[in-house]
PDB file of N, CA and C in Angstrom:
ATOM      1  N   UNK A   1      52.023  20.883  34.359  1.00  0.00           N
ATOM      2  CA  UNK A   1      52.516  20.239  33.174  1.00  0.00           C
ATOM      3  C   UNK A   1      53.573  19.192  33.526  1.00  0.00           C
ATOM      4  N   UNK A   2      54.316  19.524  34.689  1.00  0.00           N
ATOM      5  CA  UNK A   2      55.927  18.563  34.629  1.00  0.00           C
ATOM      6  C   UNK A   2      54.974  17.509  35.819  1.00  0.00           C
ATOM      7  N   UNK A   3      53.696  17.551  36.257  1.00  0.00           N
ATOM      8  CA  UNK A   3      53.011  16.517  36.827  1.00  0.00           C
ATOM      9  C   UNK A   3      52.531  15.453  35.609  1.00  0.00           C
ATOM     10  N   UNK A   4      52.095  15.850  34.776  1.00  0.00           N
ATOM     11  CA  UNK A   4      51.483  14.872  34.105  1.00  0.00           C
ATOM     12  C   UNK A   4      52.394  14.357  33.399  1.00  0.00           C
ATOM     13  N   UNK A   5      53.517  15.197  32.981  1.00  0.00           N
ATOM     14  CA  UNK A   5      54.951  14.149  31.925  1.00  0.00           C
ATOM     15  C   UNK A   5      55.187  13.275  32.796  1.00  0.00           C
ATOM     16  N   UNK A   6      55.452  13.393  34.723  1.00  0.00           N
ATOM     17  CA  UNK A   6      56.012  12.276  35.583  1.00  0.00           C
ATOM     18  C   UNK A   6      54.992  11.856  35.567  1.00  0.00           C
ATOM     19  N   UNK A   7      53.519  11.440  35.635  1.00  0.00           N
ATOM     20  CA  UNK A   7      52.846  10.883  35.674  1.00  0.00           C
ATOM     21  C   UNK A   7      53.187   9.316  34.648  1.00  0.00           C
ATOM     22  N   UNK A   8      53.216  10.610  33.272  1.00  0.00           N
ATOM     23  CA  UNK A   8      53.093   9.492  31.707  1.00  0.00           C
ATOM     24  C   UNK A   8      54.787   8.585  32.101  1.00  0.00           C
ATOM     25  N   UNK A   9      55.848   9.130  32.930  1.00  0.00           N
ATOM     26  CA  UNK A   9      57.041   7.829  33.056  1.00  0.00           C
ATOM     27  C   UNK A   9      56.712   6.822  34.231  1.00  0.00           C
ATOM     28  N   UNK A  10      55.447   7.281  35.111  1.00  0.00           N
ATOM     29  CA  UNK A  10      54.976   6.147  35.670  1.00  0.00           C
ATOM     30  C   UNK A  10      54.490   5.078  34.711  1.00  0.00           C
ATOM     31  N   UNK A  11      53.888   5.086  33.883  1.00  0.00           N
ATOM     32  CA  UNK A  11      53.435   4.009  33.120  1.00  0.00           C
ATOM     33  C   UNK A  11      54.511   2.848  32.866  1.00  0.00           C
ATOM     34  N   UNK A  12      53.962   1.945  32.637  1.00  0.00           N
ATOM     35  CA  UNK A  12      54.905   0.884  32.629  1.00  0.00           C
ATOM     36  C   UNK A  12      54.217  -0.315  31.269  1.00  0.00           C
ATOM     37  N   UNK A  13      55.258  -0.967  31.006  1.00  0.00           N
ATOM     38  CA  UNK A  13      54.358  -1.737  29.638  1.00  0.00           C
ATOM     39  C   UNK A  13      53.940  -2.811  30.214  1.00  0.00           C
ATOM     40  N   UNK A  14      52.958  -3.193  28.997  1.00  0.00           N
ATOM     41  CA  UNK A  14      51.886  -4.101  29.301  1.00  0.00           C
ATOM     42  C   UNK A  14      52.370  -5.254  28.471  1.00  0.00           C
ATOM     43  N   UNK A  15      52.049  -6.621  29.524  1.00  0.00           N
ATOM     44  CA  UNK A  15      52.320  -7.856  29.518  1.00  0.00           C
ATOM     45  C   UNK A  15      51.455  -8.145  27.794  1.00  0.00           C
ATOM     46  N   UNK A  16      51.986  -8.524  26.719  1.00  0.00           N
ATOM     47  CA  UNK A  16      50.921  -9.490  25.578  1.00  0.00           C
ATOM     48  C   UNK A  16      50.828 -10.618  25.411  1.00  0.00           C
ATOM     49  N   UNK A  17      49.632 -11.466  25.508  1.00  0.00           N
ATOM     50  CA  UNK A  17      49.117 -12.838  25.603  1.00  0.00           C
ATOM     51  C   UNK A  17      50.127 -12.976  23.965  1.00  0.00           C
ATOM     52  N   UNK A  18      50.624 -14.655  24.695  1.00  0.00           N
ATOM     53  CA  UNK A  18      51.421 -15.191  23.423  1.00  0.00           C
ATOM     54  C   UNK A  18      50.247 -15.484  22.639  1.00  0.00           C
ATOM     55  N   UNK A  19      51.265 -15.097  21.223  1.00  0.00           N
ATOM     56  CA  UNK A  19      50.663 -15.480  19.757  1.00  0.00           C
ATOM     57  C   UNK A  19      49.181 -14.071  19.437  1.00  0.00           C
ATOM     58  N   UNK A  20      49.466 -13.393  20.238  1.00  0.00           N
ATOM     59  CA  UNK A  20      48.781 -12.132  19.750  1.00  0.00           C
ATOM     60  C   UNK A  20      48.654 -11.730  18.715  1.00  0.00           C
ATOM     61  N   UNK A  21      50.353 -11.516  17.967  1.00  0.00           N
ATOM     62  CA  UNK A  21      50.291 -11.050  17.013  1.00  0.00           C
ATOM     63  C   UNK A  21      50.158 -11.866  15.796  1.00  0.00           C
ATOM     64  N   UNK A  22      50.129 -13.217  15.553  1.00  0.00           N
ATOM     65  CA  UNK A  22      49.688 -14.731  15.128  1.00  0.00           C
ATOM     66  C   UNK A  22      48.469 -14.371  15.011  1.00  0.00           C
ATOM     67  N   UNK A  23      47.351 -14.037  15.693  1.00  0.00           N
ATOM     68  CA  UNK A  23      45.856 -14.005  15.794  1.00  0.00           C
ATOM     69  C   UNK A  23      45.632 -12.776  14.908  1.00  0.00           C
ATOM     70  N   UNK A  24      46.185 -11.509  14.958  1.00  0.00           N
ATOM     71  CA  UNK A  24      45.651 -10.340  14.494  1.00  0.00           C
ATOM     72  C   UNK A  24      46.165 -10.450  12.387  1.00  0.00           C
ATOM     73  N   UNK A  25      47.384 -11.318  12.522  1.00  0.00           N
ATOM     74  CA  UNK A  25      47.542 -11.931  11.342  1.00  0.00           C
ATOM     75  C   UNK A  25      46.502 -12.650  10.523  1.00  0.00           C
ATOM     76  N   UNK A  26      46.348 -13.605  11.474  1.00  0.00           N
ATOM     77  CA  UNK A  26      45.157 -14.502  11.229  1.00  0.00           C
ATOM     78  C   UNK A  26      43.778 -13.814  10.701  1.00  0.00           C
ATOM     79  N   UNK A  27      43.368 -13.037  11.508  1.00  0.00           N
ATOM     80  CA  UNK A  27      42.075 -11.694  11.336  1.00  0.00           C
ATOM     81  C   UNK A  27      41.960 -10.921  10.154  1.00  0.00           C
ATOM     82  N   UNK A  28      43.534 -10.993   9.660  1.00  0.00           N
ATOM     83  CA  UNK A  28      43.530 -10.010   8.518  1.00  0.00           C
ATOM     84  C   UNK A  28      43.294 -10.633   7.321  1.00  0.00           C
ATOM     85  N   UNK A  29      44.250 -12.057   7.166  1.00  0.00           N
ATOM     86  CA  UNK A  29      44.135 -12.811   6.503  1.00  0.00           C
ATOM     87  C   UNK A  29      42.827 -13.552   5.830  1.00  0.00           C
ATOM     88  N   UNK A  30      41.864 -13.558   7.088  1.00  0.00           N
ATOM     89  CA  UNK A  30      40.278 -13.673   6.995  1.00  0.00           C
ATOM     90  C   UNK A  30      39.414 -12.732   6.168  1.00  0.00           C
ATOM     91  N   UNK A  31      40.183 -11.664   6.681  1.00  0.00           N
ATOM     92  CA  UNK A  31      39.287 -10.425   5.935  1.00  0.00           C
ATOM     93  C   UNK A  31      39.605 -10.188   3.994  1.00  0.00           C
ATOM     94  N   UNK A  32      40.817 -10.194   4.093  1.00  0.00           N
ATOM     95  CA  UNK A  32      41.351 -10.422   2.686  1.00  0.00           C
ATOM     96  C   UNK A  32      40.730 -11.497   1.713  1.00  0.00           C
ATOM     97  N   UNK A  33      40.271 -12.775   2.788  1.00  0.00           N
ATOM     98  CA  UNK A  33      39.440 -13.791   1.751  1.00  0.00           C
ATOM     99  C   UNK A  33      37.797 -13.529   1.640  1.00  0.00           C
ATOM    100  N   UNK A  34      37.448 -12.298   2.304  1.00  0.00           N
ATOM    101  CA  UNK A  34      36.009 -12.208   2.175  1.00  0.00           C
ATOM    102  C   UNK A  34      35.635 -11.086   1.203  1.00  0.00           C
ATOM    103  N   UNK A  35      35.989 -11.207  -0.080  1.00  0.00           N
ATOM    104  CA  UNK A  35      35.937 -10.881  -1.168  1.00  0.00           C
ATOM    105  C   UNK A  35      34.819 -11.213  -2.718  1.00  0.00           C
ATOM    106  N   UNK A  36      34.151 -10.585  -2.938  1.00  0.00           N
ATOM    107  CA  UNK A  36      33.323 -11.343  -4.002  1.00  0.00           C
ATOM    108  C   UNK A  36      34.223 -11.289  -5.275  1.00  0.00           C
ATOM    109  N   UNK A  37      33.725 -12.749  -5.984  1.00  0.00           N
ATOM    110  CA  UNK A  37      35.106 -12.901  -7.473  1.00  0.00           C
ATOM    111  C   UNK A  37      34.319 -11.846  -8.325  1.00  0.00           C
ATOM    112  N   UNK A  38      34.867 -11.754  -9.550  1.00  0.00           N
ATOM    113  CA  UNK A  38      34.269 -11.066 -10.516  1.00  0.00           C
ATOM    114  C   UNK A  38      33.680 -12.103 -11.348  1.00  0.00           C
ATOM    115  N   UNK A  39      33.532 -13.647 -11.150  1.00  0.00           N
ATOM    116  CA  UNK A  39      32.700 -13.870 -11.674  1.00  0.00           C
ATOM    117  C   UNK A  39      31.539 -14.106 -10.977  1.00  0.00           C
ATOM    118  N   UNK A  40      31.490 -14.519  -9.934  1.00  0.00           N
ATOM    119  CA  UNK A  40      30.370 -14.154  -9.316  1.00  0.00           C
ATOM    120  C   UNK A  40      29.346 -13.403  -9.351  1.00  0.00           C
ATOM    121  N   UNK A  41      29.814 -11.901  -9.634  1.00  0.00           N
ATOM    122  CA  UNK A  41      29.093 -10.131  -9.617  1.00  0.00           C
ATOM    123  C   UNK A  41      28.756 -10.673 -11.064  1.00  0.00           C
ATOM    124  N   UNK A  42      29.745 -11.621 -11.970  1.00  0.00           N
ATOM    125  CA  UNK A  42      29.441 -11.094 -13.752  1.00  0.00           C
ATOM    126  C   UNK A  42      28.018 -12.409 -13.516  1.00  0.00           C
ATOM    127  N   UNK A  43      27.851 -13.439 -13.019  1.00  0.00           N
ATOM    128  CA  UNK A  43      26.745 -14.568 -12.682  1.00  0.00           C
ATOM    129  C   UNK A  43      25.907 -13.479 -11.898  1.00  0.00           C
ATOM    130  N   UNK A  44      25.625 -12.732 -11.307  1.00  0.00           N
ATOM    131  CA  UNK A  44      24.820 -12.142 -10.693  1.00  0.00           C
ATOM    132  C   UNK A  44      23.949 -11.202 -11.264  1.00  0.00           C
ATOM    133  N   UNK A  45      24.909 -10.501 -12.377  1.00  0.00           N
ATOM    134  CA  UNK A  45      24.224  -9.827 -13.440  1.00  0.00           C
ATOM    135  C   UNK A  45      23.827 -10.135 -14.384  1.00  0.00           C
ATOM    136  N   UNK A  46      24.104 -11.019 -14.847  1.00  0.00           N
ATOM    137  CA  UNK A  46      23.220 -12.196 -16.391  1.00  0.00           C
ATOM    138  C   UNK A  46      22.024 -12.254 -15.445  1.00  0.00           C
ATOM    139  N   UNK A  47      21.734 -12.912 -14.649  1.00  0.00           N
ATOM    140  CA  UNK A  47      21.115 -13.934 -13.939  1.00  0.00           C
ATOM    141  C   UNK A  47      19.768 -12.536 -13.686  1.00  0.00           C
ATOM    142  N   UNK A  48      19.800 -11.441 -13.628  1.00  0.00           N
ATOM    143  CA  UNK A  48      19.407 -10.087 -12.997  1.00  0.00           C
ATOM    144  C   UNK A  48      19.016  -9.846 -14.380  1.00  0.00           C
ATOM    145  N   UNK A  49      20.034  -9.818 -15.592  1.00  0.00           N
ATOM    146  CA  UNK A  49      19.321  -9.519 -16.911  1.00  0.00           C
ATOM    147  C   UNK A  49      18.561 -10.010 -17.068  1.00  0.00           C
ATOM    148  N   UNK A  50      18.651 -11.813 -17.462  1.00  0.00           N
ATOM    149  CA  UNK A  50      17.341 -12.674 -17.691  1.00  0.00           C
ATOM    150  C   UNK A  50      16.511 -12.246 -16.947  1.00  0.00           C
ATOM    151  N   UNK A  51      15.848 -12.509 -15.881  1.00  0.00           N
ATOM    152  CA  UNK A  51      14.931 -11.641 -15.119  1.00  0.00           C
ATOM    153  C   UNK A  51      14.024 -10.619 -15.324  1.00  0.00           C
ATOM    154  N   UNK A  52      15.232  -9.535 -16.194  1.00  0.00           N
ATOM    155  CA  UNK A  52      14.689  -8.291 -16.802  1.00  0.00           C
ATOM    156  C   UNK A  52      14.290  -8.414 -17.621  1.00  0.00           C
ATOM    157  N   UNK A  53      14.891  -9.187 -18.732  1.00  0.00           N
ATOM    158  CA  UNK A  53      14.173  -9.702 -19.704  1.00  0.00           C
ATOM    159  C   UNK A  53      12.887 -10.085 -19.788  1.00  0.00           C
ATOM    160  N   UNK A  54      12.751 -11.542 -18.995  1.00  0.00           N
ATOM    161  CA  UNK A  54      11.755 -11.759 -18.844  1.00  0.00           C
ATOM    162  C   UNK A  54      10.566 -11.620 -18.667  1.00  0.00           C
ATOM    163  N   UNK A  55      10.856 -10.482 -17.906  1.00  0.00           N
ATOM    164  CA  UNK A  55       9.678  -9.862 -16.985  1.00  0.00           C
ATOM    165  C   UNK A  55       9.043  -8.618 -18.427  1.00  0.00           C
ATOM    166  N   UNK A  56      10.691  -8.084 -19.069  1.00  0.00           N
ATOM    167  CA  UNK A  56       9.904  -6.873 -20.181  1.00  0.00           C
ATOM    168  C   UNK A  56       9.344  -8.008 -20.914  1.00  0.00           C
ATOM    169  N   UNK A  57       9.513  -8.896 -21.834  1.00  0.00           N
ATOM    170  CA  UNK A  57       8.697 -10.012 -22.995  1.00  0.00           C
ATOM    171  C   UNK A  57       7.540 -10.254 -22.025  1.00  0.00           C
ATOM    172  N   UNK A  58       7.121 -10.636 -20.656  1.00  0.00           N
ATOM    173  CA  UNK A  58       5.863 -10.965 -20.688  1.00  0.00           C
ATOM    174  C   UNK A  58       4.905  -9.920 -20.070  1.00  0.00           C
ATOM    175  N   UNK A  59       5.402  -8.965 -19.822  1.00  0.00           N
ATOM    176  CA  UNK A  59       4.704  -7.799 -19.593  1.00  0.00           C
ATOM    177  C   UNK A  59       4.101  -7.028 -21.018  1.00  0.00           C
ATOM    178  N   UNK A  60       5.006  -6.974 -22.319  1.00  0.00           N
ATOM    179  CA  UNK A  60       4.854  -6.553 -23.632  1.00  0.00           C
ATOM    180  C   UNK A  60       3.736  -7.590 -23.898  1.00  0.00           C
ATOM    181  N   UNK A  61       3.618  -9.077 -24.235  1.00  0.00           N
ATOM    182  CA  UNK A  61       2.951  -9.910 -24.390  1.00  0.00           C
ATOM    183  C   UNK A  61       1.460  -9.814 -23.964  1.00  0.00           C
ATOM    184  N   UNK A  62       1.818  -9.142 -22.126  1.00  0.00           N
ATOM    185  CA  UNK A  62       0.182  -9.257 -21.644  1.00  0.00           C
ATOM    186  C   UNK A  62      -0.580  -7.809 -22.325  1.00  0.00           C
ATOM    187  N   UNK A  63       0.699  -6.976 -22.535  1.00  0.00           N
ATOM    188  CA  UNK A  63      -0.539  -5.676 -23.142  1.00  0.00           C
ATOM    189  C   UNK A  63      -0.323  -5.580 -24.529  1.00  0.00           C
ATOM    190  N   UNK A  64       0.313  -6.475 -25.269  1.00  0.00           N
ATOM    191  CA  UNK A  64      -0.694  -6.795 -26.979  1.00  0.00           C
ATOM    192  C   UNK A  64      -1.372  -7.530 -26.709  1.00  0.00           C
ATOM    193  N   UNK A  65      -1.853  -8.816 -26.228  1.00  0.00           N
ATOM    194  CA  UNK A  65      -3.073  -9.489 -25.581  1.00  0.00           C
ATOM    195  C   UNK A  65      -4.467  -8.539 -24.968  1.00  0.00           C
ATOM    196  N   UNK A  66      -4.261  -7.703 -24.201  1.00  0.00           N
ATOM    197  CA  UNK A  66      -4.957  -6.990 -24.036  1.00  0.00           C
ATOM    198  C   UNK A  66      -5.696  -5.574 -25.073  1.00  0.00           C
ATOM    199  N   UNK A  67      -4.280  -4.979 -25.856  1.00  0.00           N
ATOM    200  CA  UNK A  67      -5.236  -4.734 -26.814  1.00  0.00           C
ATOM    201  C   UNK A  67      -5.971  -5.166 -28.136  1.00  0.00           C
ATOM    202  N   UNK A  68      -5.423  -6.323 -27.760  1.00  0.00           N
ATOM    203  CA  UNK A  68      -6.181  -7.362 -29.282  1.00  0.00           C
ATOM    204  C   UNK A  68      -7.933  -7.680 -28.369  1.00  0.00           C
ATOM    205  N   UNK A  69      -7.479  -7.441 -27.688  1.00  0.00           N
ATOM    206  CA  UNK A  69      -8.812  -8.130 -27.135  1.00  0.00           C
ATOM    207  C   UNK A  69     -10.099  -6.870 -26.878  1.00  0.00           C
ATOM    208  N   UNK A  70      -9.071  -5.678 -26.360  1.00  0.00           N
ATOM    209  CA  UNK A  70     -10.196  -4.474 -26.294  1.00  0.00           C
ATOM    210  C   UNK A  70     -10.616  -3.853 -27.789  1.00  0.00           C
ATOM    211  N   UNK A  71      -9.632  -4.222 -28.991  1.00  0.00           N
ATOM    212  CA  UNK A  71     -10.256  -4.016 -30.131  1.00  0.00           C
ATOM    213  C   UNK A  71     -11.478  -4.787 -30.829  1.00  0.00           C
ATOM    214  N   UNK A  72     -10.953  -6.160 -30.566  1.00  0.00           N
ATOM    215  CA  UNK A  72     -12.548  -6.948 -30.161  1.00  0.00           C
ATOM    216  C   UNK A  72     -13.561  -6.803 -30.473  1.00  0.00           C
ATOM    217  N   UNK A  73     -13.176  -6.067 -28.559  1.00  0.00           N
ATOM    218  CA  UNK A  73     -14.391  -5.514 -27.860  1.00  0.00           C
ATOM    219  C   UNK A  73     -15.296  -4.507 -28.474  1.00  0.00           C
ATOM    220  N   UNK A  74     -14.651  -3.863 -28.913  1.00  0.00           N
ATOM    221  CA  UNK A  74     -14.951  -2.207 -29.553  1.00  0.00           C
ATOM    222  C   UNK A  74     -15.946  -2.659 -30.945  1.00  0.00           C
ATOM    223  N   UNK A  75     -15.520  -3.436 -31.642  1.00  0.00           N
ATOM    224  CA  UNK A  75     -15.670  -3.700 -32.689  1.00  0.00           C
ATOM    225  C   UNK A  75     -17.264  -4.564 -32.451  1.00  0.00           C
ATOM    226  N   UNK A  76     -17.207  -6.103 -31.652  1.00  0.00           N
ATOM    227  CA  UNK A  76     -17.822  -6.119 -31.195  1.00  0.00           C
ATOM    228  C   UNK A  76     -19.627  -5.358 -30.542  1.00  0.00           C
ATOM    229  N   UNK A  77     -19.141  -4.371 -29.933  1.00  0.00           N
ATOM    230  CA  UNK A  77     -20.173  -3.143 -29.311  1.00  0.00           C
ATOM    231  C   UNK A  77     -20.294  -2.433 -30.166  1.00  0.00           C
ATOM    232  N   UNK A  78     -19.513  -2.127 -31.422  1.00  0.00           N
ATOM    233  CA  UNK A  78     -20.062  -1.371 -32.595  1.00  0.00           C
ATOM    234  C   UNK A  78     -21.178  -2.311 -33.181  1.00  0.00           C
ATOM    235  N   UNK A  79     -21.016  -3.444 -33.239  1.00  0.00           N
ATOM    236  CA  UNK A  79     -21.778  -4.395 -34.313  1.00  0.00           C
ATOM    237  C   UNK A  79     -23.033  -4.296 -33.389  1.00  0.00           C
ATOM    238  N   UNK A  80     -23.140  -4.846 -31.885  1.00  0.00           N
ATOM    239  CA  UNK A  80     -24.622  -4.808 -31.657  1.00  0.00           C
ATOM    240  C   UNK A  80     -25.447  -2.953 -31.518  1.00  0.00           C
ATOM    241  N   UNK A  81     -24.337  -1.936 -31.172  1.00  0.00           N
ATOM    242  CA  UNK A  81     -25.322  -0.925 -31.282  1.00  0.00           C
ATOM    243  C   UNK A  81     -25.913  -0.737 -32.771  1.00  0.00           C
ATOM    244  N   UNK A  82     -25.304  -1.145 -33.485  1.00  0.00           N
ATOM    245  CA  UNK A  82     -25.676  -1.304 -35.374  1.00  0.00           C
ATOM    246  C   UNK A  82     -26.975  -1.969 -35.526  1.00  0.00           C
ATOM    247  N   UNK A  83     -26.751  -3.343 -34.642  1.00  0.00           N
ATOM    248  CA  UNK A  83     -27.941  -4.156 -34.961  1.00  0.00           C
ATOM    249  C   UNK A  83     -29.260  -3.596 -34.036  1.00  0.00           C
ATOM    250  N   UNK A  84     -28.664  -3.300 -32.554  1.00  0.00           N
ATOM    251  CA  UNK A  84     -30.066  -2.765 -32.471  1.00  0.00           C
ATOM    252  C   UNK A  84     -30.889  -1.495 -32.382  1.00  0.00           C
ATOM    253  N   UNK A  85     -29.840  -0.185 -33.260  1.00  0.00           N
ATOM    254  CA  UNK A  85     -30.189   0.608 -34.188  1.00  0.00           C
ATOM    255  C   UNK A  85     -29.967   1.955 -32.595  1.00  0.00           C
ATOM    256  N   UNK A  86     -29.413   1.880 -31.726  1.00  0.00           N
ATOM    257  CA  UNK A  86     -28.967   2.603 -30.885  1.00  0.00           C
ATOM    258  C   UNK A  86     -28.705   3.913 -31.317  1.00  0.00           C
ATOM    259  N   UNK A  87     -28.705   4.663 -30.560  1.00  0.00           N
ATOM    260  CA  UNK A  87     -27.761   6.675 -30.879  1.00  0.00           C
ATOM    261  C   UNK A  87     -27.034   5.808 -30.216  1.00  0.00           C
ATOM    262  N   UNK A  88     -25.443   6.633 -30.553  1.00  0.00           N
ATOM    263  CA  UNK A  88     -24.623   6.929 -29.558  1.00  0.00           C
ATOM    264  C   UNK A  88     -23.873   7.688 -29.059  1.00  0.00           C
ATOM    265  N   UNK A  89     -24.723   9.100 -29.574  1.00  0.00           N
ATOM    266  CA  UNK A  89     -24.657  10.395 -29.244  1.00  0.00           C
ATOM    267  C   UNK A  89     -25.181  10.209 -27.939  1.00  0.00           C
ATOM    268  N   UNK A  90     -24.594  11.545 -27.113  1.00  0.00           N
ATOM    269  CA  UNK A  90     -24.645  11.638 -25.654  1.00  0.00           C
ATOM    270  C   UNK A  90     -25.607  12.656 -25.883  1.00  0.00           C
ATOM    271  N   UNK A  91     -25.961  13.471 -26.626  1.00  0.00           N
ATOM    272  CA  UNK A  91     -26.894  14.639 -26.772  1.00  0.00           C
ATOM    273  C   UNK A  91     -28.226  14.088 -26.699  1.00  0.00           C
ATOM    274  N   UNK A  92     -28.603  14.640 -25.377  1.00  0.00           N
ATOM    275  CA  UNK A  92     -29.930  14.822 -25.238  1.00  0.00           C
ATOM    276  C   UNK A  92     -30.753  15.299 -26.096  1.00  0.00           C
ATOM    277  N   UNK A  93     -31.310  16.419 -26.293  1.00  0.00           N
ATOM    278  CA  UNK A  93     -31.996  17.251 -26.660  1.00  0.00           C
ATOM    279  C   UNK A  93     -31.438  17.566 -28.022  1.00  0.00           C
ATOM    280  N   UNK A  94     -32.812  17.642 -29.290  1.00  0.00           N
ATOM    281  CA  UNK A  94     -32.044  17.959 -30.802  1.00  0.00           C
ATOM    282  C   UNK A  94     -32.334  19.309 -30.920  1.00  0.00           C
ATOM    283  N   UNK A  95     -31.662  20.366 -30.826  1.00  0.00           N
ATOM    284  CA  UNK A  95     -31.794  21.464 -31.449  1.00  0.00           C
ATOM    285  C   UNK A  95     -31.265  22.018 -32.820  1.00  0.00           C
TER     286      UNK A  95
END
């Protein structure tokens, strides 16, 4: 134990390159400006709403389009099995 305490008063201090502590100032000072504003985040989130928006109105749009069109359809395929006097019973066989 009383080896390694004389050991640790061998140590001796270490030389610091001028303006060291100028630079680590500097570093911090850097870091402090790399900050996002709050309006930025508040432009980031409109910008993210519209988007959302957008995307729900033309997604709603394409599927009332689509079922205007499969009612149509339906309506449509009712009229020609009418006209050309079709079953459209799946039953085979009349018992």
């Amino acid at each position: 134990m009383n080896n390694e305490v004389e050991a640790l008063k061998n140590i001796k201090r270490q030389e610091t390159p001028p303006f060291l502590f100028t630079r680590i100032e500097q570093r911090i000072k850097n870091l402090e400006n790399d900050y996002i504003s709050f309006q930025g985040v508040l432009r980031f989130g409109a910008v993210a709403m519209l988007i959302a928006i957008i995307n729900i109105v033309a997604i709603n749009q394409n599927l009332n389009a689509e079922n205007k069109y499969s009612k149509q359809e339906t309506t449509q395929e009712k009229n020609l099995v009418e006209a050309l006097e079709m079953n459209t019973s799946n039953q085979l066989y009349y018992e």
